[in-house]
Protein backbone atom coordinates (compact mmCIF):
# COMPACT_ATOMS: atom_id res chain seq x y z
CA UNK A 1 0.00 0.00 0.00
CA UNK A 2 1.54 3.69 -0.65
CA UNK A 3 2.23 5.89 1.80
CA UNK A 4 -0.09 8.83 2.06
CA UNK A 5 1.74 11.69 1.41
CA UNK A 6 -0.38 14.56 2.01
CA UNK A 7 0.32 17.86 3.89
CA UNK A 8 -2.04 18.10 6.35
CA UNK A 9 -2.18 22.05 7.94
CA UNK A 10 -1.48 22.40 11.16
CA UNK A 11 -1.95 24.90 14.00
CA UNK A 12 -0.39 24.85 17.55
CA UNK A 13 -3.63 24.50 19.61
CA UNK A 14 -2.76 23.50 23.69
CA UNK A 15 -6.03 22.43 25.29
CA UNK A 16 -6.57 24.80 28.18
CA UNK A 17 -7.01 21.80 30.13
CA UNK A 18 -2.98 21.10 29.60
CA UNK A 19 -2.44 24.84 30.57
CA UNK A 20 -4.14 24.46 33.48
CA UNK A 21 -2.16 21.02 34.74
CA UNK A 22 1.10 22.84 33.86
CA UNK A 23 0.41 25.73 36.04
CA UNK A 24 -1.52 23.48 38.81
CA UNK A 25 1.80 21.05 38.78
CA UNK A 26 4.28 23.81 39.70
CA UNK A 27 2.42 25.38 41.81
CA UNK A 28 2.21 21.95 44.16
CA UNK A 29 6.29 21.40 42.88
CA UNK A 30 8.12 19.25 45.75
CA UNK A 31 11.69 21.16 46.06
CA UNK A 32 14.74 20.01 47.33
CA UNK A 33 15.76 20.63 51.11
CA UNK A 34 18.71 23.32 50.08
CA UNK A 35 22.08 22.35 51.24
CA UNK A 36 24.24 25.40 53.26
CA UNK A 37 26.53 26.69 51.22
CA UNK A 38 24.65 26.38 47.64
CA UNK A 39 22.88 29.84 47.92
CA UNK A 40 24.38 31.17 44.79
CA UNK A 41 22.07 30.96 42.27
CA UNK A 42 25.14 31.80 39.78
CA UNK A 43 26.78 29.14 40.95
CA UNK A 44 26.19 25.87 38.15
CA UNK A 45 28.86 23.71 39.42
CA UNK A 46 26.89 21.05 40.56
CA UNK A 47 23.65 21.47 38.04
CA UNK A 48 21.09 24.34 37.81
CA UNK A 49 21.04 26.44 41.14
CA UNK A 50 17.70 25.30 43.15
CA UNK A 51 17.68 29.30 44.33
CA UNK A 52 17.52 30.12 40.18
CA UNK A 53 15.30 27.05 39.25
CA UNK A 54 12.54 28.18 41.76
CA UNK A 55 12.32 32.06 40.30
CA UNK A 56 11.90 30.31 36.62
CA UNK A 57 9.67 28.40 37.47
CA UNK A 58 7.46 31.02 39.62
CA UNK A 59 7.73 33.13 36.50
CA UNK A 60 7.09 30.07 34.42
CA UNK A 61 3.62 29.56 36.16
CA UNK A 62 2.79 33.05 37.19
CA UNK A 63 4.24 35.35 34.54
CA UNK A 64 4.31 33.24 31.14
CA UNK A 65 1.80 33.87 28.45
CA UNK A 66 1.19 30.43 26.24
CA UNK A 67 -1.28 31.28 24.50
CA UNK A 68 0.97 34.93 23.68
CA UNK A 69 3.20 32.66 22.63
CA UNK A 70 1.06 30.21 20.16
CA UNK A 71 0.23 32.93 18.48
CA UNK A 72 3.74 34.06 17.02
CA UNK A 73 4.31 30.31 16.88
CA UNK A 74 1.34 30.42 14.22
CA UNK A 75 2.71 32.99 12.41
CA UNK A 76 4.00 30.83 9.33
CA UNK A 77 2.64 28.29 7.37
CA UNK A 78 2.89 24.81 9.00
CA UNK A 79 2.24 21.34 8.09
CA UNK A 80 2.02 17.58 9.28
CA UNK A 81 2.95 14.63 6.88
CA UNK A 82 3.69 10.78 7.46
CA UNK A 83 7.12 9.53 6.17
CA UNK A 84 7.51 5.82 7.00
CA UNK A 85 5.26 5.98 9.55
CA UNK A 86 6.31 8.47 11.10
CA UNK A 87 4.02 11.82 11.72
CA UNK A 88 6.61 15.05 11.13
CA UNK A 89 5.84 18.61 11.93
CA UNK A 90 6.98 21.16 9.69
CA UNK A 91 7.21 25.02 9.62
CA UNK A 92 7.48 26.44 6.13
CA UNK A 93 7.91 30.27 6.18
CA UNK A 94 7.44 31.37 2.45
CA UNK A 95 10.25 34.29 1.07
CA UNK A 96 8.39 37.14 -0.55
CA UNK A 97 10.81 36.45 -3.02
CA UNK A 98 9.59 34.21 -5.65
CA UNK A 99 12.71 32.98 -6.76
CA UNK A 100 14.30 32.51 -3.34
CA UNK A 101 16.12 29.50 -2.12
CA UNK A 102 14.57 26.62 -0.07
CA UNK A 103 16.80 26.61 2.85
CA UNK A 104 16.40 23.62 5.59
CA UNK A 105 17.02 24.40 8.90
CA UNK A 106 18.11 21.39 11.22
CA UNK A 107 17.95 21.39 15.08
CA UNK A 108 18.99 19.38 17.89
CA UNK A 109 18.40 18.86 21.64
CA UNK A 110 17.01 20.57 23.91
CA UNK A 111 15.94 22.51 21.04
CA UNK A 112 12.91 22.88 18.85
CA UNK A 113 11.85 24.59 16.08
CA UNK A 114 10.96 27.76 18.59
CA UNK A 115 14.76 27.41 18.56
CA UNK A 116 14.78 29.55 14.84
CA UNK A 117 11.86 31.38 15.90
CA UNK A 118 14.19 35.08 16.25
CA UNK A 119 15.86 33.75 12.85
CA UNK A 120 13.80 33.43 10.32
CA UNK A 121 12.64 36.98 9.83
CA UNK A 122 16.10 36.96 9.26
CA UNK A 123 16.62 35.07 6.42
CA UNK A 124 13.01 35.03 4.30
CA UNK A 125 13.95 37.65 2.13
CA UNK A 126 15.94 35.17 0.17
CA UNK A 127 15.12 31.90 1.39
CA UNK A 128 11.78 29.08 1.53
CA UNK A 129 12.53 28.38 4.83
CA UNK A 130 11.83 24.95 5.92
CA UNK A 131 12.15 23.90 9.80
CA UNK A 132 11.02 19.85 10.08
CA UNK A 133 11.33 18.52 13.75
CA UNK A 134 12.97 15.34 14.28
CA UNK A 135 10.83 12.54 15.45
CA UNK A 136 10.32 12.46 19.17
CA UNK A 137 10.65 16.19 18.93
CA UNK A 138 7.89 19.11 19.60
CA UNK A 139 4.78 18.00 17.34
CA UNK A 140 7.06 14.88 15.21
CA UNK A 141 5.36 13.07 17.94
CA UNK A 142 4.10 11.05 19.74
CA UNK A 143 7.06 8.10 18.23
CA UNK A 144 5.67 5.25 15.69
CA UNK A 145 8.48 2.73 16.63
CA UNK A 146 12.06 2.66 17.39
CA UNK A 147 14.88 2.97 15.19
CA UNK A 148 14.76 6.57 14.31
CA UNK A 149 18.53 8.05 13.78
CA UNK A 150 20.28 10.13 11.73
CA UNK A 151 20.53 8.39 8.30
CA UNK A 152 16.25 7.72 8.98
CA UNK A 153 15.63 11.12 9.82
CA UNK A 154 17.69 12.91 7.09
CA UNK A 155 15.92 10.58 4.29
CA UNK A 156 12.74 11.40 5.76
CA UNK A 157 13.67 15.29 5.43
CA UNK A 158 14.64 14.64 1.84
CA UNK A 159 11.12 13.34 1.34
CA UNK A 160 9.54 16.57 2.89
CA UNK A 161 11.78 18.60 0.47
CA UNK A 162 10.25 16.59 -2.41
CA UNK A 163 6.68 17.05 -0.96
CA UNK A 164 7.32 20.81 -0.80
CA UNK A 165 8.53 21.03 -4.65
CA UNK A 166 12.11 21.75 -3.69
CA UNK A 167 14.09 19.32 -6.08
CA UNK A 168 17.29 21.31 -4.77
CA UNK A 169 17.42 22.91 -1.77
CA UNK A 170 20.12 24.71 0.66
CA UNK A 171 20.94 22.86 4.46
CA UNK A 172 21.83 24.37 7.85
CA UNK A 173 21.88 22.82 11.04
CA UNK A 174 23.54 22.74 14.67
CA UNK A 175 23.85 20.05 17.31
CA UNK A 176 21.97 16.78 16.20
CA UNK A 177 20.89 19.33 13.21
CA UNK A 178 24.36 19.35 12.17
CA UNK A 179 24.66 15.62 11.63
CA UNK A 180 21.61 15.94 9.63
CA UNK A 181 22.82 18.31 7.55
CA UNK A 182 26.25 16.66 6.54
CA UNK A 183 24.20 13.12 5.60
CA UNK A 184 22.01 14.95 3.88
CA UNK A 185 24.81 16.25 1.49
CA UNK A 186 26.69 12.97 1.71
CA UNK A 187 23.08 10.71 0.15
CA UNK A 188 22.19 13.71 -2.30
CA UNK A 189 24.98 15.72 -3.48
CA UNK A 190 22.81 16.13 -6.54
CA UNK A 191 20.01 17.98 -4.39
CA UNK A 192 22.03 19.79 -1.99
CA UNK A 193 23.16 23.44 -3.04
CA UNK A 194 25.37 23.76 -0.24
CA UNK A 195 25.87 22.81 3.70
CA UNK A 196 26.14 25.16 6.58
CA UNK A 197 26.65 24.15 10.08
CA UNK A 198 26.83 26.38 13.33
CA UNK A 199 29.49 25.02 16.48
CA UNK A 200 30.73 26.42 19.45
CA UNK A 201 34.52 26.33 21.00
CA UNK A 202 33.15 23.69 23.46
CA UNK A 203 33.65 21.13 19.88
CA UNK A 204 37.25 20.71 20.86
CA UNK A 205 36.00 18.53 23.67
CA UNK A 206 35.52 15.91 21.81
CA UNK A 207 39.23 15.69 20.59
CA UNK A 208 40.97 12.66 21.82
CA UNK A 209 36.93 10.86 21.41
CA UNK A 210 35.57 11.84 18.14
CA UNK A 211 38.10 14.38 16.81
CA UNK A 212 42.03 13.37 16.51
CA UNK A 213 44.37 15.40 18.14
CA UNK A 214 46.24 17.81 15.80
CA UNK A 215 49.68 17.97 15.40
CA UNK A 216 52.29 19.44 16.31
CA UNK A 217 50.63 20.65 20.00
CA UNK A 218 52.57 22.57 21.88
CA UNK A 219 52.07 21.71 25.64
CA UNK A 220 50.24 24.74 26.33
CA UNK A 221 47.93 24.11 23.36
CA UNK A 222 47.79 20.48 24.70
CA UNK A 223 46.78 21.77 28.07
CA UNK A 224 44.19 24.38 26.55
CA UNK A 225 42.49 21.06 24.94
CA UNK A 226 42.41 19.19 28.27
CA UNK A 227 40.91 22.35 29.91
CA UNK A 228 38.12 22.06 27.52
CA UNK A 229 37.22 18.51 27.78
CA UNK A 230 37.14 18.60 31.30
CA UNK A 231 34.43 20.73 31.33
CA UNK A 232 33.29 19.27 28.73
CA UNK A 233 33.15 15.80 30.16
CA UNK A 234 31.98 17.18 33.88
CA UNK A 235 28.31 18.32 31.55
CA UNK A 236 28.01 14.81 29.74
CA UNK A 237 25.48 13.45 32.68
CA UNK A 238 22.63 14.15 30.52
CA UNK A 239 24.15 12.80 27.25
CA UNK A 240 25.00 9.51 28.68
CA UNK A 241 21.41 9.08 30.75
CA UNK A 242 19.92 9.77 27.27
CA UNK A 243 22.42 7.30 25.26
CA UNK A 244 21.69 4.65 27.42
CA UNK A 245 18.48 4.66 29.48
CA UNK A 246 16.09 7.19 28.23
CA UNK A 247 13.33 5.22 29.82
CA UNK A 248 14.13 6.34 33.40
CA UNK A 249 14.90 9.57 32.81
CA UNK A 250 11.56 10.11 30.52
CA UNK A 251 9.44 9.64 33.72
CA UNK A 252 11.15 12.39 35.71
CA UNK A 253 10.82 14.35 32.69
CA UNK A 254 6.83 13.64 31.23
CA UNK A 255 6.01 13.83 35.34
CA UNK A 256 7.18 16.76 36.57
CA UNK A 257 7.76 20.06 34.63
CA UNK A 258 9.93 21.26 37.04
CA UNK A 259 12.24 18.07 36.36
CA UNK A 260 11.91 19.22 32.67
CA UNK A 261 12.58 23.01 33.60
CA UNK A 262 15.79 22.36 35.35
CA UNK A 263 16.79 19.79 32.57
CA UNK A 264 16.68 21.50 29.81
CA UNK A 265 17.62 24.92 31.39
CA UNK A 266 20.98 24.14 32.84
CA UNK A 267 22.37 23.86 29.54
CA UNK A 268 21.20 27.65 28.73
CA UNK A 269 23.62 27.97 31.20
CA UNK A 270 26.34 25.71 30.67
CA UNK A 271 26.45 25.51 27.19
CA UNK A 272 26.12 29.39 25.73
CA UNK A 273 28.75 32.02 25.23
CA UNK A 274 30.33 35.18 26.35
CA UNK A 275 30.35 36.39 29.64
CA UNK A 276 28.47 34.22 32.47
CA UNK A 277 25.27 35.33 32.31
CA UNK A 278 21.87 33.31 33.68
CA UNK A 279 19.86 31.24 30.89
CA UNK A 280 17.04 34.01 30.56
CA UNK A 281 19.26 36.35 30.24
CA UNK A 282 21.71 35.02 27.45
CA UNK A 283 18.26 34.40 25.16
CA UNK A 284 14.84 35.74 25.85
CA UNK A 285 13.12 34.20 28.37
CA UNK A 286 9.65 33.75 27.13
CA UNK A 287 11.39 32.34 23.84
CA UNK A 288 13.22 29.90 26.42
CA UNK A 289 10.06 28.81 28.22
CA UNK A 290 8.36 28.74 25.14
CA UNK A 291 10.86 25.84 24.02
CA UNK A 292 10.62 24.52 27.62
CA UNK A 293 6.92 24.23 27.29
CA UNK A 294 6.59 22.43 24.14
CA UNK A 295 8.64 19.73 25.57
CA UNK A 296 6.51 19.56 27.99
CA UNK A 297 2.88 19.22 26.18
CA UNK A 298 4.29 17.07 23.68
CA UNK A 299 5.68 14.87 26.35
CA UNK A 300 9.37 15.20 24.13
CA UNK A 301 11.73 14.89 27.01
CA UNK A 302 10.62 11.39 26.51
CA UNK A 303 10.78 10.39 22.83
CA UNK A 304 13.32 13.13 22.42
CA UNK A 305 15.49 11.04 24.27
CA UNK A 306 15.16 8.29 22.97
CA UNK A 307 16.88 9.98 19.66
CA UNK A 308 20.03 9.87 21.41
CA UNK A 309 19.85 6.37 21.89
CA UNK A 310 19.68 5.26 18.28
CA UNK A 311 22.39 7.04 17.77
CA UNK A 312 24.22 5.82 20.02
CA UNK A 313 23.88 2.42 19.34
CA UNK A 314 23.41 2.88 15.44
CA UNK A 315 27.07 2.59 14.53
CA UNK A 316 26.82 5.41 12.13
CA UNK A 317 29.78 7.90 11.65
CA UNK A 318 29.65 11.42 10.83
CA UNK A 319 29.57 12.08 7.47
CA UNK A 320 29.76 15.24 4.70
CA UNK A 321 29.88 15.19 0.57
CA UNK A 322 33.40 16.31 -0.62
CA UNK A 323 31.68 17.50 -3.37
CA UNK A 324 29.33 19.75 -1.79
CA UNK A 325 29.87 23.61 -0.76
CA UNK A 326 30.70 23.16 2.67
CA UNK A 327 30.65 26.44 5.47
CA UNK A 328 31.30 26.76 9.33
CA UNK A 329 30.48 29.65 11.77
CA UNK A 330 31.31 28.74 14.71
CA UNK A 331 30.51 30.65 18.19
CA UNK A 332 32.14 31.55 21.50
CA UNK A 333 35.32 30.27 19.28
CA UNK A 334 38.88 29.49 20.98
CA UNK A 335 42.18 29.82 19.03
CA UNK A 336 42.23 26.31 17.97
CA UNK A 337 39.48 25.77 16.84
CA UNK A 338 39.53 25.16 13.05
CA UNK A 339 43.16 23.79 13.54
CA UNK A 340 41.23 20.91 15.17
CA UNK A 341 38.08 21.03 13.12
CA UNK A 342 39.34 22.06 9.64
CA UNK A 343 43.20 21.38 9.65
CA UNK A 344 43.53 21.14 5.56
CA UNK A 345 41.52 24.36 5.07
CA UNK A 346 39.35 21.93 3.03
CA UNK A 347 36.34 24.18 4.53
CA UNK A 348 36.01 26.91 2.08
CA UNK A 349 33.64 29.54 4.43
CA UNK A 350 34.90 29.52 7.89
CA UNK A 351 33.74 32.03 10.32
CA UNK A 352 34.62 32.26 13.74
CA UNK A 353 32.65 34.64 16.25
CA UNK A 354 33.96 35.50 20.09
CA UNK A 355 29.48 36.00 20.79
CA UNK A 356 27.37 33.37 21.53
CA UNK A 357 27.30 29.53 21.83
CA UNK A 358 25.99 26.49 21.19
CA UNK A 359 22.51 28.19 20.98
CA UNK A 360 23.22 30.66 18.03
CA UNK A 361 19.97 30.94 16.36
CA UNK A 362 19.02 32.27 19.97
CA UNK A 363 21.78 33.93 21.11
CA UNK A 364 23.23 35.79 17.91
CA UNK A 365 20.28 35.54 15.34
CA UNK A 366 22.01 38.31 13.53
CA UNK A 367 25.30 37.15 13.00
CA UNK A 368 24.37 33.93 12.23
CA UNK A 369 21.82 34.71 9.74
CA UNK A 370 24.28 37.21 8.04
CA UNK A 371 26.66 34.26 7.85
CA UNK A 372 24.25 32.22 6.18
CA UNK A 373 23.47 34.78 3.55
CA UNK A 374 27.09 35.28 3.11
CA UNK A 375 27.84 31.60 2.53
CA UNK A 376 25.26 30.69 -0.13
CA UNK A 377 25.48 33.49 -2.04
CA UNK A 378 28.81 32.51 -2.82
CA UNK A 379 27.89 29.20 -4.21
CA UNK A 380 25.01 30.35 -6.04
């Protein structure tokens, strides 16, 4: 039997009856007994401050406006569509321009498509932009089955692309997006105008896992590398609870929003750039509890999860297409950065910015969509 391939239109709709749990759960939240000492609510040493947690969460219930928030959400065009099974949400934000470029925007965790919600204003006045969200992920849900990982997912976002018209189409993504992005290339060179992926200086802790170490280190530079992936390994808690048993954690996180608050939080504070700053105030904090929320009416922290998983066990290695326009900006950058990353110069854009992190499209909406522009109109 063939698939049906229709696209079905879609608008983000919470019951109030959802609302109305969410704000009735934290307001009846069971809080840690504070230990002496851990009063700093700077202070994200040991995981997101309980002082900090509690004020975004009071603001959270008290002070958040969903339904404010569904209605930008419902500003573009959006669409459901089954691809092997699989039910995938899509934005599709149409360029004035008739002869603009489809550009697909990939995301990761603990992102969402609210994730490009500051960006895309941004970049429609040259570009079809297309947002799909990876199954398990805001309305890609709730899961048909298990095995969905990166090679899956990126053939299922070819299919979109083909649903949409696009025969060729421009790629950018960060985090899991990232991955997406490069296998997209690497399965349809023919189809892909060009790749652009967004990183942050915390990349060079994964040198000595996934990434080689250069050569020719000095033992300062060596030491600058171990710096990193000490902090780099000291934040992996959540990446190895989701690699390997996403079932316990998913109750924590589809029970209690708090749980899901402080989970997904922390790393607006561990993982952006510049100077230290708290989570809602390095992005917007409506846009962050707006992300926040859809996790948590979807029930995503669960499925979302699971992503990891597959790919952890999948056996897949990261992949691009030599023969496809490759470019990097990468954010919060250190100085060896693309002597780790790119050390042949074989990337022909390379930006590197000292602002933001591994949030950009959040953080930096402007640089990074100027980078963007900048890229593909040099390989168009």
């Amino acid at each position: 039997m063939n698939e049906n391939t229709a696209l079905t239109p879609f608008r983000v709709d919470i019951p109030q009856a959802d609302i109305d749990d969410l704000r009735n759960r934290l307001a009846h939240s069971r809080w840690p007994i504070p230990v002496p000492g851990r009063d700093d609510r700077t202070d994200f040493s040991r995981g997101i401050p309980g002082v900090y947690l509690q004020e975004l969460a009071e603001y959270w219930r008290d002070g958040f406006d969903w339904r404010a928030q569904e209605v930008k959400l419902n500003e573009h065009e959006q669409f459901t569509t089954v691809v092997d099974g699989q039910t995938f949400h899509v934005v599709h934000a149409r360029s004035a321009n008739p002869s603009g470029v489809p550009l697909l925007l990939s995301h990761g965790w603990p992102g969402s498509f609210v994730e490009y919600q500051r960006l895309v204003p941004l970049l429609t006045d040259e570009f079809h932009v297309v947002i799909p969200s990876p199954p398990g992920f805001g309305f890609s849900t709730p899961l048909a089955g298990t095995g969905w990982e990166l090679a899956r997912t990126a053939e299922a976002y070819a299919e979109i692309m083909t649903r949409l018209g696009y025969a060729r189409f421009a790629a950018h993504g960060t985090d899991i997006g990232s991955g997406l992005t490069g296998r997209l290339a690497a399965r349809h060179p023919e189809r892909v105008v060009g790749t652009h992926v967004g990183g942050d200086g915390r990349l060079l802790g994964f040198v000595g896992d996934k990434l080689p170490y250069p050569d020719g280190l000095s033992d300062d530079e060596t030491a600058q590398i171990e710096a990193v992936r000490t902090e780099v390994a000291a934040d992996r808690g959540y990446l190895e609870m989701q690699n390997h048993r996403p079932d316990t954690i998913a109750a924590a996180l589809t029970d209690s929003p708090v749980g899901q608050l402080a989970w997904i939080a922390e790393k607006f504070g561990t993982r952006t750039g510049g100077a230290h700053r708290m989570p809602d105030e390095t992005v917007d904090r409506d846009q962050l509890l707006t992300n926040v929320s859809l996790y948590w009416f979807t029930r995503a922290g669960a499925s979302s999860a699971q992503f990891y998983y597959e790919g952890e066990h999948s056996g897949l290695d990261w992949v691009m297409a030599a023969d496809v326009p490759s470019g990097w900006a990468v954010f919060d950058t250190h100085p060896l950065m693309r002597r780790v990353l790119d050390p042949w110069k074989a990337i022909g854009h390379w930006s590197e910015f000292t602002e933001g992190g591994h949030f950009p499209a959040m953080e930096e909406p402007e640089l990074l969509a100027d980078d963007i522009h900048t890229f593909f109109r040099s390989v168009s």
